[in-house]
C-alpha atoms as a PDB file:
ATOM      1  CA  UNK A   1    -137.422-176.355 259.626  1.00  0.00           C
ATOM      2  CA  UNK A   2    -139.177-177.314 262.775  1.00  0.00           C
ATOM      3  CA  UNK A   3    -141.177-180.415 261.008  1.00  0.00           C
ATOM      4  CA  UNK A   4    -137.443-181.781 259.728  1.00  0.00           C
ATOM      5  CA  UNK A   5    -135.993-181.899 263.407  1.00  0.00           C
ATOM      6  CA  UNK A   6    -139.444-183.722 264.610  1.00  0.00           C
ATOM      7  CA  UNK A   7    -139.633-185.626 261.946  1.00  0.00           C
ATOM      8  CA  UNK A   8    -137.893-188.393 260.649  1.00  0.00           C
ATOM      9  CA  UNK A   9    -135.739-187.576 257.449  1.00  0.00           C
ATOM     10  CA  UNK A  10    -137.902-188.258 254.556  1.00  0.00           C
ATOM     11  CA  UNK A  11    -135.533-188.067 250.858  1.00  0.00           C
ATOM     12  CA  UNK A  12    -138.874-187.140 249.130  1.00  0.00           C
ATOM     13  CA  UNK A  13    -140.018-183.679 251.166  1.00  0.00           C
ATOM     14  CA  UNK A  14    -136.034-182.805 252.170  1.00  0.00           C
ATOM     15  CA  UNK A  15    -134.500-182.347 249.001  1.00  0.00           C
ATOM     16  CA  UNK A  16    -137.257-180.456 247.307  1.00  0.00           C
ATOM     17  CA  UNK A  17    -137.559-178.099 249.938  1.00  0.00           C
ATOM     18  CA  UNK A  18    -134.360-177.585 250.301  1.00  0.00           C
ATOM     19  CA  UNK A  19    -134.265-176.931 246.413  1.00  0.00           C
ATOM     20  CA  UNK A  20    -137.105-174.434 246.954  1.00  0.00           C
ATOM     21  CA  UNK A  21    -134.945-172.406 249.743  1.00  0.00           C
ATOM     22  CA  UNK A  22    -132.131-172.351 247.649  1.00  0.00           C
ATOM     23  CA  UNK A  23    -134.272-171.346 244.649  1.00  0.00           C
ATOM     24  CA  UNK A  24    -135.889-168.610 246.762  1.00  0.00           C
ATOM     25  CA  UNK A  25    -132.167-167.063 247.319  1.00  0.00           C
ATOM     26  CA  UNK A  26    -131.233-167.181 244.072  1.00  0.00           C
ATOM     27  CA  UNK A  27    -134.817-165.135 243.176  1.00  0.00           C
ATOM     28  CA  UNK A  28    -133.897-162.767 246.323  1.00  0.00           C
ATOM     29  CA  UNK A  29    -130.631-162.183 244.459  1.00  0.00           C
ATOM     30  CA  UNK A  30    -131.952-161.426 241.263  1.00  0.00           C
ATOM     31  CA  UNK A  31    -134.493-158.969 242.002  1.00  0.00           C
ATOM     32  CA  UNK A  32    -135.183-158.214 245.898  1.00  0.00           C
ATOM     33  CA  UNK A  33    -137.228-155.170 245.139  1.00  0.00           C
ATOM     34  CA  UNK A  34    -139.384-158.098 243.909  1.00  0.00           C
ATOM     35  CA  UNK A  35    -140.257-159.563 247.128  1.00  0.00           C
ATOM     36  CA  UNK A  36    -142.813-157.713 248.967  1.00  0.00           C
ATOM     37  CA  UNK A  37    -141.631-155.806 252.397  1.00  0.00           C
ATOM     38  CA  UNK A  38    -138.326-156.796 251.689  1.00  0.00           C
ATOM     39  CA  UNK A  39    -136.265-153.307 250.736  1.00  0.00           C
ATOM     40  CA  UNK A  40    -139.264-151.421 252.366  1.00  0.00           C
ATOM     41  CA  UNK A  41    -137.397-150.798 255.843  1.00  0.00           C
ATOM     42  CA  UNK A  42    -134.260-150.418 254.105  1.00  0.00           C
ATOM     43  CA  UNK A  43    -135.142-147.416 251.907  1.00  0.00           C
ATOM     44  CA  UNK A  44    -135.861-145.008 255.132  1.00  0.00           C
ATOM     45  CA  UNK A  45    -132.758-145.807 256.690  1.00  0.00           C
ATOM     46  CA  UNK A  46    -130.535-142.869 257.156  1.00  0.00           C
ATOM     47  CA  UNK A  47    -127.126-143.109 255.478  1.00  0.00           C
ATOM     48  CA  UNK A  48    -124.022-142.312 257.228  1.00  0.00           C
END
């Protein structure tokens, strides 16, 4: 994110990595236990 506000907007690096965020929420969604470190703090949190 830092690199696209030094940067000057470049078409050919913007709009794949912004595909590649928005892929990478839409994986997050499907199956967060899959992402490593992700639920890991979660699960010993007490429940009220």
């Amino acid at each position: 994110m830092l690199g696209q506000k030094l940067l000057p907007a470049k078409v050919t690096i913007d709009v794949p990595l912004a595909l590649a965020l928005i892929e990478l929420g839409f994986a997050i969604l499907a199956a967060p236990a899959s992402i490593p470190g992700l639920l890991s703090a979660a699960r010993h949190m007490p429940v009220r």
